[in-house]
Protein backbone atom coordinates (compact mmCIF):
# COMPACT_ATOMS: atom_id res chain seq x y z
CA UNK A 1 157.98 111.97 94.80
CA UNK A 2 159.26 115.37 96.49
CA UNK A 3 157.22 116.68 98.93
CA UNK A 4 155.48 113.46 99.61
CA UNK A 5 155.72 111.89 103.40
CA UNK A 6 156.21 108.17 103.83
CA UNK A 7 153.13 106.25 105.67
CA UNK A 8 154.12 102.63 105.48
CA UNK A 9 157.67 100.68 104.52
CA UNK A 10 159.34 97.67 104.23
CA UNK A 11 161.43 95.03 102.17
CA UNK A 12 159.12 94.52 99.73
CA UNK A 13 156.62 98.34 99.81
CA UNK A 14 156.49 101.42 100.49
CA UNK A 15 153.81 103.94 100.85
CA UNK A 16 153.78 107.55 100.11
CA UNK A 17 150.93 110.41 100.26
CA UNK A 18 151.65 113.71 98.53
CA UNK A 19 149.59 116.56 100.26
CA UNK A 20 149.72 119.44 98.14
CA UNK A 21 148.53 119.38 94.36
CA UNK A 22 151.13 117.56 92.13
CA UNK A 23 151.50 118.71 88.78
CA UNK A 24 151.35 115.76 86.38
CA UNK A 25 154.17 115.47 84.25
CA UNK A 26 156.11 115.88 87.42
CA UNK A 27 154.22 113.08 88.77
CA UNK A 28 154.95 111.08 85.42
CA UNK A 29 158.21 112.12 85.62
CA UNK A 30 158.37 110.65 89.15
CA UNK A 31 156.78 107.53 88.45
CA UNK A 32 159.51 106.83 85.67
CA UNK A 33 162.46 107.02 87.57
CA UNK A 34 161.14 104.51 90.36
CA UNK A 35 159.96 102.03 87.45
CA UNK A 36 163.64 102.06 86.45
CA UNK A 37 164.80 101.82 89.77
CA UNK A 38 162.54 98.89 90.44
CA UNK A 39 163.91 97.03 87.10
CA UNK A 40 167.24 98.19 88.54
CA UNK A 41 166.54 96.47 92.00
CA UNK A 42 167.03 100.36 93.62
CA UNK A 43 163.91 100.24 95.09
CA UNK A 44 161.27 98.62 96.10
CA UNK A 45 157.88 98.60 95.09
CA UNK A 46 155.42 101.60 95.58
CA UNK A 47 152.28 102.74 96.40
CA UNK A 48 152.07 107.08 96.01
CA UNK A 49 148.21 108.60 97.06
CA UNK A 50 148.69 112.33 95.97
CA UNK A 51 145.74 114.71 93.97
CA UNK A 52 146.38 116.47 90.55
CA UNK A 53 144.57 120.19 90.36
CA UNK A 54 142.40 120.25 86.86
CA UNK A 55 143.76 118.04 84.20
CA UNK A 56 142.33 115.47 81.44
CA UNK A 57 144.50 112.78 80.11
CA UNK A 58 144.26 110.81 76.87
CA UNK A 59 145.32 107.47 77.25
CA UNK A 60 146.66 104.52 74.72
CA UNK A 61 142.85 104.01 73.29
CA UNK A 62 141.51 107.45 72.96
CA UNK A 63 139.57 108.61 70.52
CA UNK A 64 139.24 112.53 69.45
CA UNK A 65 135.54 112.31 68.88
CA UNK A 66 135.64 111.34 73.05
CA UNK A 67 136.58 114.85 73.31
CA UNK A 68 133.53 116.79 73.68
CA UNK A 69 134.58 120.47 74.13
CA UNK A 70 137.88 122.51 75.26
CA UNK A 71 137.76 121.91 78.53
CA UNK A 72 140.60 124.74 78.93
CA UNK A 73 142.62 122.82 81.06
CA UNK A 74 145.94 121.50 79.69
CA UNK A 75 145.21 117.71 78.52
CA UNK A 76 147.93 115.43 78.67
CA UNK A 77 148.81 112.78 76.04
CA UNK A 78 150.07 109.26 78.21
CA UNK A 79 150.56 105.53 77.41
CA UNK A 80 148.57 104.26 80.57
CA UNK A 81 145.73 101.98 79.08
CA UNK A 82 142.37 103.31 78.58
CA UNK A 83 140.60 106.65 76.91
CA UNK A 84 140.29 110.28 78.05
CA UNK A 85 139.62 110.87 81.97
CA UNK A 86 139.60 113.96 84.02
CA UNK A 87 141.33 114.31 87.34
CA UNK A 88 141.37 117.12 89.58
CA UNK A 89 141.45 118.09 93.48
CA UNK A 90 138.84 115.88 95.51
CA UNK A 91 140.13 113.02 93.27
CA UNK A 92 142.24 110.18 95.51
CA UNK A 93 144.79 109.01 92.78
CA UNK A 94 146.97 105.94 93.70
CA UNK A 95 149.63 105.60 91.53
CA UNK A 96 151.07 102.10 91.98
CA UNK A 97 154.60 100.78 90.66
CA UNK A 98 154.58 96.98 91.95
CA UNK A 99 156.75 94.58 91.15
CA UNK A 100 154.42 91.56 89.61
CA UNK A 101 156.92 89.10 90.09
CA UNK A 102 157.69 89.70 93.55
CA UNK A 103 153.99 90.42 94.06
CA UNK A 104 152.98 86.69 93.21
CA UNK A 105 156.67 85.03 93.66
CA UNK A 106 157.51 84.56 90.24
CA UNK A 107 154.03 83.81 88.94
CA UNK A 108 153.26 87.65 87.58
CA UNK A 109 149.59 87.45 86.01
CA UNK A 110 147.98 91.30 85.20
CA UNK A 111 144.80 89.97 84.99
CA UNK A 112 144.83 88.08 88.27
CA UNK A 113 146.65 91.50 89.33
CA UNK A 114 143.57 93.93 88.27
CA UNK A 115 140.77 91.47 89.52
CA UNK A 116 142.69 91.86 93.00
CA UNK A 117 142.87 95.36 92.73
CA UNK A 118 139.01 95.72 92.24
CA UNK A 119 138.65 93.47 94.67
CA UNK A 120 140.83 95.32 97.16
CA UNK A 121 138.67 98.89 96.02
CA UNK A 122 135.49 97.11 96.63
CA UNK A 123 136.50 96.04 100.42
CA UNK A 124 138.35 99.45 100.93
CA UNK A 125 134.92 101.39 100.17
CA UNK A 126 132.69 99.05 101.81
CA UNK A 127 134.08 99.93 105.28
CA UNK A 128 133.49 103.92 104.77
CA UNK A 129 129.61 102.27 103.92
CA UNK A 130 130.07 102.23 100.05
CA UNK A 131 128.62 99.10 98.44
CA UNK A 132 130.57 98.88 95.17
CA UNK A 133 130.42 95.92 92.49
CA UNK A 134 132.32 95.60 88.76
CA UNK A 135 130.97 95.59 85.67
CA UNK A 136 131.98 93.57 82.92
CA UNK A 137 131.77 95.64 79.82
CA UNK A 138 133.82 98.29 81.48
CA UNK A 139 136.79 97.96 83.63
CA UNK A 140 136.28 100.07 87.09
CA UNK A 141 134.34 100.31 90.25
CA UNK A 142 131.10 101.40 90.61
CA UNK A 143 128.05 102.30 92.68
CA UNK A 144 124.58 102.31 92.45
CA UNK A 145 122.82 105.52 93.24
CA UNK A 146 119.30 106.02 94.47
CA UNK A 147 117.78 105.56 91.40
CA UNK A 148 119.41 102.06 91.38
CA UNK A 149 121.36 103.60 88.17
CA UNK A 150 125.00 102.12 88.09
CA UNK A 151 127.61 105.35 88.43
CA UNK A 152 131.21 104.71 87.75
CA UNK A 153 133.11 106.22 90.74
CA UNK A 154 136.86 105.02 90.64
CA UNK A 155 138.78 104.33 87.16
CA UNK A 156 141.63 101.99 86.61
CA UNK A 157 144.95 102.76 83.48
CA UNK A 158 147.65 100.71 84.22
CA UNK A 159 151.23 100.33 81.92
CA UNK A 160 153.30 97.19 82.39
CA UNK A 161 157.23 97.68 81.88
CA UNK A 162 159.01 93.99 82.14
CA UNK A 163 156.14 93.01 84.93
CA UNK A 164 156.22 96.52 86.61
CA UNK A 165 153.25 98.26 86.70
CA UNK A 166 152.63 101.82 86.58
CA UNK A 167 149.71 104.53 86.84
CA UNK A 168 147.14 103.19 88.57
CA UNK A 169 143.45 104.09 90.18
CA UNK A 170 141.78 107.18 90.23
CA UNK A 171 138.81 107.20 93.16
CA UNK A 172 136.08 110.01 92.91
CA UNK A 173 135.77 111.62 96.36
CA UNK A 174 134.36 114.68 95.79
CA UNK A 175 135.65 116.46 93.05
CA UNK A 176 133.72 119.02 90.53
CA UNK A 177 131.45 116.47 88.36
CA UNK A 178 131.02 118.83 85.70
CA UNK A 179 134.67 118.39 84.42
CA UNK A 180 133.73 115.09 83.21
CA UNK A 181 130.69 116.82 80.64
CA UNK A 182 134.04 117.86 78.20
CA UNK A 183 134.99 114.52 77.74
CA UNK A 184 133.24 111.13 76.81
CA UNK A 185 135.25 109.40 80.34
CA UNK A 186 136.96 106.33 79.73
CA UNK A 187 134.55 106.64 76.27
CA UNK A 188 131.20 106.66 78.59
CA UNK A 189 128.92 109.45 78.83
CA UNK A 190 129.51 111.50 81.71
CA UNK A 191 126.32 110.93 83.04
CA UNK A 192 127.27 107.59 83.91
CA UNK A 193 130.30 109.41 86.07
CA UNK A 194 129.81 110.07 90.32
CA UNK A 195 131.69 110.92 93.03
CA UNK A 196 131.19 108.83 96.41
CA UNK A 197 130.47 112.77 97.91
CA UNK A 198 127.70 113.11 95.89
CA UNK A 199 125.80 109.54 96.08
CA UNK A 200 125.72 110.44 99.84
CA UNK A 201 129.08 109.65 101.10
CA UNK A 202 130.97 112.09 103.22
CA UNK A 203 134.33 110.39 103.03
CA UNK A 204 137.59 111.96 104.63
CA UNK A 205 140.47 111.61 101.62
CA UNK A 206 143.29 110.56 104.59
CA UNK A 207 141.18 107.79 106.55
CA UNK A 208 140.37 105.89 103.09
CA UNK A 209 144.07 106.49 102.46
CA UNK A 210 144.65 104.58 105.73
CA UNK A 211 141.85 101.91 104.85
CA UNK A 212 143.19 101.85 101.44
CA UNK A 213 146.65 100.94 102.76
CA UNK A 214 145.38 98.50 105.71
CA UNK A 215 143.67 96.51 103.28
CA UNK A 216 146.51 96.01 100.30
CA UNK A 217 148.42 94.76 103.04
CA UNK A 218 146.01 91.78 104.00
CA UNK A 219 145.22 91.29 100.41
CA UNK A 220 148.67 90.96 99.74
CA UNK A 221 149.72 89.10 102.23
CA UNK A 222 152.59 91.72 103.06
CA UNK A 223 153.85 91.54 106.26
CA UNK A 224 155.08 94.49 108.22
């Protein structure tokens, strides 16, 4: 996580916001180490809020025929859960390598873990004045737009490694929509994609960081 600038810290997290583009396999690279060091007791567990420039990424389930056209941008082959997304600048990514077992004292469940991270997304929106539900067919967060049409606007691929996660959420500020019309996201037409920017939501990337931070904390129940 070079180049990255610590925001929050303790026993048990830290937090860490890269502010210029990180190139991805770096960032995989990065991710790595600190899962080891986790399983290693090295470190504790972590929360990193950075932005990719233009990328696509294949995960564990994807399928070539979701791959529409080249999308000339280098596409990355990874074994976070899920199909092909796009990421890209105007993108908040939060990678998140938590220690499960610490994170529910010695009870680790990922599917409790995921509901409480869409539950966490949903409250974190709302106070910028995004009303966001689930949808369960297909794992995410989503919005309604004026048209009362659901739009997908934050994706979640996660990897478990002995009951640490990695990868995390991607949230859809305001980056270029029309990188999602190579791909079939997440195995959904890309109509069904948004960005909170363009369903009317001026958002600034380093106050939902804040909110986004706040809020894992109460939902947590990690104390300073």
């Amino acid at each position: 996580m070079e180049r990255s600038e610590c925001l929050f810290s303790n026993s048990f997290l830290s937090c860490f916001s890269s502010f210029n583009l990180v190139p991805y396999a770096a960032a995989i690279s990065s991710m790595a180490s600190v899962v080891d060091q986790i399983l290693n007791r090295h470190h504790n567990s972590v929360l990193w809020f950075l932005e990719h420039d233009h990328l696509y990424t294949a995960g564990a389930s994807a399928n070539s025929s979701d791959l529409i056209a080249n999308p000339q941008a280098p596409i990355f082959t990874t074994d976070r859960g899920g199909k092909y997304t796009y990421h890209g600048p105007g993108q908040l990514i939060v990678y998140m390598m938590l220690d499960l077992k610490a994170l529910y004292h010695n009870q680790p469940d990922i599917k409790k873990f995921v509901s409480d991270m869409c539950e966490w997304l949903i409250a974190s929106l709302k106070e910028v004045g995004a009303h966001c539900i689930t949808d369960e067919e297909n794992i995410g967060i989503w919005c309604f737009d004026e048209t009362q049409n659901k739009k997908k606007i934050a994706s979640i691929g996660l990897k478990l490694k002995k009951w640490v996660t990695y990868h995390g959420v991607a949230i859809n500020i305001s980056p270029d929509l029309s990188k999602f019309n190579f791909i079939k996201p997440c195995g959904l037409s890309s109509h069904s994609i948004s960005s909170l920017e363009a369903l009317g939501h001026n958002i600034d990337i380093s106050k939902l960081r804040s909110i986004l931070i706040k809020n894992f904390l109460i939902m947590f129940n990690i104390n300073d």
